[in-house]
N, C-alpha and C. Protein backbone atom coordinates (compact mmCIF):
# COMPACT_ATOMS: atom_id res chain seq x y z
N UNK A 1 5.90 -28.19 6.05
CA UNK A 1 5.66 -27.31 4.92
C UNK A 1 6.46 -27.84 3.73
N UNK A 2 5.73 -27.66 2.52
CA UNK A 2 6.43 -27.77 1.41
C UNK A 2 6.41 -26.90 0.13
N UNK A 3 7.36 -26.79 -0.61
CA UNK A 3 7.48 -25.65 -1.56
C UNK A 3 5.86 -26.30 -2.62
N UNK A 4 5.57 -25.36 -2.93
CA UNK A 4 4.00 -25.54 -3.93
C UNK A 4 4.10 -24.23 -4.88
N UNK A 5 5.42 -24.13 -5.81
CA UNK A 5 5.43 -23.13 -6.49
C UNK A 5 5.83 -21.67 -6.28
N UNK A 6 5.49 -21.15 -7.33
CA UNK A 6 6.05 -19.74 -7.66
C UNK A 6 4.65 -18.73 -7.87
N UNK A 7 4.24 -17.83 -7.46
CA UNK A 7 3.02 -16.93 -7.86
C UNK A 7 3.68 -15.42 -8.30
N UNK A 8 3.25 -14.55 -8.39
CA UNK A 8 3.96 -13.29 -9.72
C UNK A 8 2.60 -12.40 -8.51
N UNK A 9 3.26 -11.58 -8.27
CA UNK A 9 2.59 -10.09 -7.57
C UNK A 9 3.57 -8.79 -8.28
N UNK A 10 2.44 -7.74 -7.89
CA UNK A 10 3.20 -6.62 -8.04
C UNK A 10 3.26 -5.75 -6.88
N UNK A 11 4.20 -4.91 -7.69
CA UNK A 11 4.19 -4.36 -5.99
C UNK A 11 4.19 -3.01 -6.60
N UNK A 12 3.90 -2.13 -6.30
CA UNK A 12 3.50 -0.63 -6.64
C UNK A 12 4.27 0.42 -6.08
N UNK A 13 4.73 1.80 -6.36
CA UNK A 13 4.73 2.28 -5.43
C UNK A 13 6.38 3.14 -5.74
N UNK A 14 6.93 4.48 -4.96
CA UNK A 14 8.62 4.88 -5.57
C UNK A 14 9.36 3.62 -4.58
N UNK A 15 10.56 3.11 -5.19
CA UNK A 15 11.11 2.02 -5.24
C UNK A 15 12.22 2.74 -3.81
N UNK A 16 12.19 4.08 -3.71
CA UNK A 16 13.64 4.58 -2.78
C UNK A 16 12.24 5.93 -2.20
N UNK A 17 12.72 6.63 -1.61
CA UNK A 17 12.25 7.74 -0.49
C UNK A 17 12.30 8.92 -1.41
N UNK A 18 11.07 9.54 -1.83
CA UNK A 18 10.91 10.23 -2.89
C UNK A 18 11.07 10.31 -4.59
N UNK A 19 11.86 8.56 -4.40
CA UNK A 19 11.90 8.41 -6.39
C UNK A 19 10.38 8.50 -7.04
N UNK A 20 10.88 7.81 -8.22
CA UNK A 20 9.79 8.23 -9.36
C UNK A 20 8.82 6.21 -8.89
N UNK A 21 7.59 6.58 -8.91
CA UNK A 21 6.90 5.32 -8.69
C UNK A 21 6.92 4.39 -9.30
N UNK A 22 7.30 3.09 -9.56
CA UNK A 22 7.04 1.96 -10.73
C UNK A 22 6.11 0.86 -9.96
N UNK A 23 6.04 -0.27 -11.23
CA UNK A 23 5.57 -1.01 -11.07
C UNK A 23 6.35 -2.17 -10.98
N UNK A 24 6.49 -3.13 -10.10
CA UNK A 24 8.09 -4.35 -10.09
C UNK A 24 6.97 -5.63 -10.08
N UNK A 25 6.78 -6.45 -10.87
CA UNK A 25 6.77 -7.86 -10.86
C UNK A 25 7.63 -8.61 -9.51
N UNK A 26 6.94 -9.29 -9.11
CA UNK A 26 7.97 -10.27 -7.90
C UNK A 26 7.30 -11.69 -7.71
N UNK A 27 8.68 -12.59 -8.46
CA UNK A 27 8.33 -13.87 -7.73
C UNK A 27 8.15 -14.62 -6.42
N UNK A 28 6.88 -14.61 -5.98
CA UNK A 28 6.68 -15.31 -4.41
C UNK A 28 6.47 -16.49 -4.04
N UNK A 29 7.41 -17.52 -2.78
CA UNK A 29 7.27 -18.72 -3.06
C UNK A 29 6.22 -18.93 -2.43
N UNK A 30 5.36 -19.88 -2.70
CA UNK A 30 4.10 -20.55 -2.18
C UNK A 30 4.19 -22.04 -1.62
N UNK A 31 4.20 -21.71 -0.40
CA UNK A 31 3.93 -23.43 0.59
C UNK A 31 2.79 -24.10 0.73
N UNK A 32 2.76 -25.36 1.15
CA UNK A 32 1.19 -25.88 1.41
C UNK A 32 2.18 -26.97 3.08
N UNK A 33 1.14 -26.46 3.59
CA UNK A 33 1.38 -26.96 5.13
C UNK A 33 0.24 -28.76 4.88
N UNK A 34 1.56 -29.85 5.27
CA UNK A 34 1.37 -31.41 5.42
C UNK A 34 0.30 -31.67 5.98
N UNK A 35 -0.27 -30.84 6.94
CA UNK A 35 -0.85 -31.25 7.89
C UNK A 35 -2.66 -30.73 7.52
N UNK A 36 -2.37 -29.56 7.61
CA UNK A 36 -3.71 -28.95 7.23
C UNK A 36 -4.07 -28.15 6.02
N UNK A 37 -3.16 -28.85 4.95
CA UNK A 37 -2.72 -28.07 3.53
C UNK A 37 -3.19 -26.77 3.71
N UNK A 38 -3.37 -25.67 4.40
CA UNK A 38 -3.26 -24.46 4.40
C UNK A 38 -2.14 -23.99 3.34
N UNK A 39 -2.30 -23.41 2.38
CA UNK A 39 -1.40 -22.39 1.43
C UNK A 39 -0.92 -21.07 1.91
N UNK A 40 0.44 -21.36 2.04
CA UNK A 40 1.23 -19.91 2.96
C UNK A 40 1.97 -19.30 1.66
N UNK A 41 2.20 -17.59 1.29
CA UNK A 41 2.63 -17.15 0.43
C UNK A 41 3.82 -16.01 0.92
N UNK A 42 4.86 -16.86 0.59
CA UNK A 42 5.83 -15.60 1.47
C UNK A 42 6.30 -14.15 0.51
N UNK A 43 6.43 -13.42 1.28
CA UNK A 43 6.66 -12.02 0.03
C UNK A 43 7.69 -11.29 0.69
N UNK A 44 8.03 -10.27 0.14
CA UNK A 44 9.17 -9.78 0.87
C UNK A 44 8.54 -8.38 1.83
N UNK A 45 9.13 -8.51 2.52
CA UNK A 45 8.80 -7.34 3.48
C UNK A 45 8.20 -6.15 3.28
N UNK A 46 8.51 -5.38 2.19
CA UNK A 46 7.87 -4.05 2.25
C UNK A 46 5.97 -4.35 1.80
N UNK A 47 5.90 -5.65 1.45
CA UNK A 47 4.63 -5.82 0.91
C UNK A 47 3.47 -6.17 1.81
N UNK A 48 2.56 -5.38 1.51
CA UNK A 48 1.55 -6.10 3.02
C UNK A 48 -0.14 -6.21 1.91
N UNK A 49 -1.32 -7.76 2.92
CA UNK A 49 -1.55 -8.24 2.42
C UNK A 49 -2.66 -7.72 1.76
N UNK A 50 -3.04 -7.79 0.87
CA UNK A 50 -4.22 -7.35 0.17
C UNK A 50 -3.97 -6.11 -0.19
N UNK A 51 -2.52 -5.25 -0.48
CA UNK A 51 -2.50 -4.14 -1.31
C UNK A 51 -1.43 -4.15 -2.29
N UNK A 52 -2.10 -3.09 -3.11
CA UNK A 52 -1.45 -3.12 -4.35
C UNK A 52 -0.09 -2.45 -4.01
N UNK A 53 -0.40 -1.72 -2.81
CA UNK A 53 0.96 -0.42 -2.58
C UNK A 53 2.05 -1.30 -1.82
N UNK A 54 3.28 -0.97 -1.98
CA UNK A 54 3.94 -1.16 -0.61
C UNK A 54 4.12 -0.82 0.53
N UNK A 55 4.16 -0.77 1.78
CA UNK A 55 3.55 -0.57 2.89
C UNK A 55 4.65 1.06 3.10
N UNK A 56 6.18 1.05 2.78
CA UNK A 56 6.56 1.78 2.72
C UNK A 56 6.10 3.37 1.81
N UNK A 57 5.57 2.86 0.44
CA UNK A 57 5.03 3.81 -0.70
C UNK A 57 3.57 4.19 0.27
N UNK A 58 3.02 3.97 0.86
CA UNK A 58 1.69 4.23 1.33
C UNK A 58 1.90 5.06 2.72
N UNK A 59 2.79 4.76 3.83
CA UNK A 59 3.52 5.58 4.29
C UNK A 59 4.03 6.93 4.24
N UNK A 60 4.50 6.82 2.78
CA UNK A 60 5.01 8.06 2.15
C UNK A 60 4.05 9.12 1.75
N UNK A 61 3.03 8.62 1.45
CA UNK A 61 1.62 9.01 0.61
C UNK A 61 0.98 9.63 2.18
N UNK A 62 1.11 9.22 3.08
CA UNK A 62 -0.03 9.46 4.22
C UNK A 62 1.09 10.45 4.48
N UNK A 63 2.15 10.08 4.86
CA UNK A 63 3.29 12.17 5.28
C UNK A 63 3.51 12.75 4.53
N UNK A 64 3.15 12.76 2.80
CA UNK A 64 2.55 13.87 2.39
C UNK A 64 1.22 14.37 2.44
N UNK A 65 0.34 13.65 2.90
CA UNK A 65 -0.61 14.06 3.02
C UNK A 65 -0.84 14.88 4.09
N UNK A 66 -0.37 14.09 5.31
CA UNK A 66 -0.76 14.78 6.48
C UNK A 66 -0.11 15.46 7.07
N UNK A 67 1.58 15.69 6.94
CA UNK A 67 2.34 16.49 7.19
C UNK A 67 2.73 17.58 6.57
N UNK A 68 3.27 17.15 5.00
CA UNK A 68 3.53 18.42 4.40
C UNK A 68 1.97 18.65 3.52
N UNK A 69 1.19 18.63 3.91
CA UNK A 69 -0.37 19.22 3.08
C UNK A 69 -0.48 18.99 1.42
N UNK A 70 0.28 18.04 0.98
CA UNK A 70 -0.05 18.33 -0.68
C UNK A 70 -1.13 17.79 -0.77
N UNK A 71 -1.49 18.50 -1.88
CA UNK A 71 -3.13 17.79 -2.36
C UNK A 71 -3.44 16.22 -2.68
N UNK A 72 -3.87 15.60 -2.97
CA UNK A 72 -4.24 14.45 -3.31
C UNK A 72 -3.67 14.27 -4.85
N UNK A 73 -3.81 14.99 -5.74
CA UNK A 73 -3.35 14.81 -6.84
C UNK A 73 -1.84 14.52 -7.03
N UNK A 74 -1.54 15.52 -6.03
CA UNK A 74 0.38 15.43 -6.13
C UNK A 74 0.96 14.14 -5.98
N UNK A 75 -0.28 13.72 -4.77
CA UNK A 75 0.53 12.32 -3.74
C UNK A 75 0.00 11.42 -5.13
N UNK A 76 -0.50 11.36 -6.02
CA UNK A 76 -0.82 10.12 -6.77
C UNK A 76 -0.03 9.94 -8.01
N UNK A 77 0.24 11.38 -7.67
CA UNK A 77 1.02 11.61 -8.91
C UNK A 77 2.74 10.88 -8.73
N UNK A 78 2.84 10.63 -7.47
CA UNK A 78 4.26 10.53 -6.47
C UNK A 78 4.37 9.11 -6.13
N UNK A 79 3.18 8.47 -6.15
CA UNK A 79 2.58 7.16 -5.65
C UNK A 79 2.83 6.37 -6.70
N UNK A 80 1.52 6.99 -7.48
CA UNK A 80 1.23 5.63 -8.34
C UNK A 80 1.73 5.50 -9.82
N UNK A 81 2.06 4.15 -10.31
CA UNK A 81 2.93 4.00 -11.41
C UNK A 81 2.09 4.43 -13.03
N UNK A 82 0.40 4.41 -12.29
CA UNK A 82 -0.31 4.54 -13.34
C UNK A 82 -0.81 5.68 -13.68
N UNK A 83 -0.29 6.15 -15.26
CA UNK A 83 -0.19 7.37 -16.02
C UNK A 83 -2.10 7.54 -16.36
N UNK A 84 -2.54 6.70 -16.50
CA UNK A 84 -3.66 6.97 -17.06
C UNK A 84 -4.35 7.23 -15.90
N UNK A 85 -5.75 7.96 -15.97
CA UNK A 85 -6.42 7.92 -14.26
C UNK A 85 -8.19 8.43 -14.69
N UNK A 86 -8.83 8.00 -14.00
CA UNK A 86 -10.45 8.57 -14.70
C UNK A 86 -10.44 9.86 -14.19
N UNK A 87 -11.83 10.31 -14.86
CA UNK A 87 -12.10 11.36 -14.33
C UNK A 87 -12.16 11.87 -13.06
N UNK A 88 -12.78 11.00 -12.04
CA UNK A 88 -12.96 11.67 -10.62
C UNK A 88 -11.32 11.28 -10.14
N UNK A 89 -10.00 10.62 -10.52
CA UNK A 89 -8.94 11.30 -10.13
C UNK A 89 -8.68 12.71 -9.94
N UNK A 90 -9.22 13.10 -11.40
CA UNK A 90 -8.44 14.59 -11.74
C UNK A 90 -8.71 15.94 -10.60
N UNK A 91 -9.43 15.23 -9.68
CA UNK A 91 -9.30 16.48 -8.46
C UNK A 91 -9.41 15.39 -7.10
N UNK A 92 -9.23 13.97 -7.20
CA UNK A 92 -8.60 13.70 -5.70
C UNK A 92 -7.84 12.89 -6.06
N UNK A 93 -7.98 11.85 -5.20
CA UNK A 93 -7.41 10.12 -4.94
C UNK A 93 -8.24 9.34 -3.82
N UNK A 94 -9.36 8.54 -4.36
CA UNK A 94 -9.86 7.77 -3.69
C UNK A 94 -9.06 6.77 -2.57
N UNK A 95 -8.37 6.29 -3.03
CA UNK A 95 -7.51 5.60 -2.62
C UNK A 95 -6.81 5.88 -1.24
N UNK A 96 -6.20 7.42 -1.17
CA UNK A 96 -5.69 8.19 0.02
C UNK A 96 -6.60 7.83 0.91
N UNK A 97 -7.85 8.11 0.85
CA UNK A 97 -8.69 8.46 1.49
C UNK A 97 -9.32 7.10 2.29
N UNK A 98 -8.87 5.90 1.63
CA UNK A 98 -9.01 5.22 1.82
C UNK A 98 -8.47 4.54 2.70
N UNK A 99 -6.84 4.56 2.96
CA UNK A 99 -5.96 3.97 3.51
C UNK A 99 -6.00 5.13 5.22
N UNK A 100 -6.24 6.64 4.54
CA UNK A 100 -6.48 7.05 5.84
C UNK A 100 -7.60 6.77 7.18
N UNK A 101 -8.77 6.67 6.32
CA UNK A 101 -9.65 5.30 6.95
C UNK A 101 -9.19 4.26 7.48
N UNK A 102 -8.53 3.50 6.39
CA UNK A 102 -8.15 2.10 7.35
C UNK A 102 -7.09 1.88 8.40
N UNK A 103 -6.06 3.02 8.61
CA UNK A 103 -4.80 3.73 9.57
C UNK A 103 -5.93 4.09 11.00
N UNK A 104 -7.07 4.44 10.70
CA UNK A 104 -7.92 5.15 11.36
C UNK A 104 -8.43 3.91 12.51
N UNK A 105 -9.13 2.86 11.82
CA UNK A 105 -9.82 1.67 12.57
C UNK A 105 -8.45 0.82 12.40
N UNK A 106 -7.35 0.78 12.17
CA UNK A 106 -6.33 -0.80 12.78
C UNK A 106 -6.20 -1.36 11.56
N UNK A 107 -6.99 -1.55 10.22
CA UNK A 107 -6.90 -2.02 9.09
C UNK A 107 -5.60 -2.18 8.86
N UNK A 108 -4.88 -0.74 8.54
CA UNK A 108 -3.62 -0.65 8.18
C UNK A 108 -2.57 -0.32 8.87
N UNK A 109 -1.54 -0.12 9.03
CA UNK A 109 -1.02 0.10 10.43
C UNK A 109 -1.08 -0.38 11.55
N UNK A 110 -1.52 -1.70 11.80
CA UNK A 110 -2.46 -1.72 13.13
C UNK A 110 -1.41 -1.84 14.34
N UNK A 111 -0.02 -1.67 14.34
CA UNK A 111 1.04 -1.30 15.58
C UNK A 111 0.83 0.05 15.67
N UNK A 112 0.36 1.11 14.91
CA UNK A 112 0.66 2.38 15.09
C UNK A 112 -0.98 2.82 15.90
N UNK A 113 -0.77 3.94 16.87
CA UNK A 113 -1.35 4.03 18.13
C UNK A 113 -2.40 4.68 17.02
N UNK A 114 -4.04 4.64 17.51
CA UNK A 114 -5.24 5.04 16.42
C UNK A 114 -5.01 6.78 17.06
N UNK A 115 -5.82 7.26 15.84
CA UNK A 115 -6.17 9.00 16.29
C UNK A 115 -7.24 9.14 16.65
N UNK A 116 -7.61 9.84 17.65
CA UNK A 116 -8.79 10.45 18.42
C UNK A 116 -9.87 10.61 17.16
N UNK A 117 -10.88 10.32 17.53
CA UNK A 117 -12.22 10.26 16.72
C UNK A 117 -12.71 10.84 16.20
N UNK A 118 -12.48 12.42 16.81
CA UNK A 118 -12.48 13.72 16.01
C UNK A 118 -11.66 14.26 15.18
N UNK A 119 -10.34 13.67 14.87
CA UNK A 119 -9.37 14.48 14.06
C UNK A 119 -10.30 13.96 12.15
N UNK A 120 -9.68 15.05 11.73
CA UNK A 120 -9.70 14.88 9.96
C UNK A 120 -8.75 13.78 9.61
N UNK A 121 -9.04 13.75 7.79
CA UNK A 121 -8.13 12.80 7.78
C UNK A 121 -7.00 13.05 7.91
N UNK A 122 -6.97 14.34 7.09
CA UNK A 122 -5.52 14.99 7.22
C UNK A 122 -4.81 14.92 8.62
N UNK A 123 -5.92 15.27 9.62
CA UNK A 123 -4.99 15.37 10.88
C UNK A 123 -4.21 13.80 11.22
């Protein structure tokens, strides 16, 4: 392996266990493997691949959701760094709904044991 640069992600999401949500820039180093130049991108831990959230902030978002019952609005409001939001925000969060889906089939979470086929999302 060899170093092949610097790439810029963000990472989304409250920075501590109930803070206020931001948005953090992070420099990630990028390798290219000698052999089969495959491009490896290392990031730091709380970040997982293909989301904007941090795995911890999304976490947080699903046990308010599903434990203490707040609405969807609250959790986005708790979540996400972005003040502006369309219209079909203003009475959910696509997004929730989304990640509870993918917790559901292994997508997300996929160490954590799946829920029976019949539960809601909430459940």
């Amino acid at each position: 392996m060899h170093g092949h640069g610097l790439r810029l992600r963000q990472m989304e999401g409250p920075t501590e266990a109930l803070g206020d949500p931001a948005m953090l820039d992070v420099s990630c180093r990028r390798f290219v493997c000698v052999v089969c130049e495959a491009v490896m991108l290392v990031v730091p831990g709380p970040m997982l691949p293909r989301r904007r959230y941090t795995g911890p902030a999304i976490a947080q978002a699903l046990a308010l959701f599903g434990l203490e019952k707040r609405s969807p609005v609250e959790i986005r409001r708790r979540t996400s760094p972005d003040k502006v939001v369309g219209a079909t925000a203003v009475a959910g969060w696509a997004t929730l709904h989304r990640w509870c889906d993918d917790v559901r089939v292994g997508r997300l979470f996929p160490e954590v044991r799946r829920c029976p086929a019949g539960f809601t999302r909430r459940q």
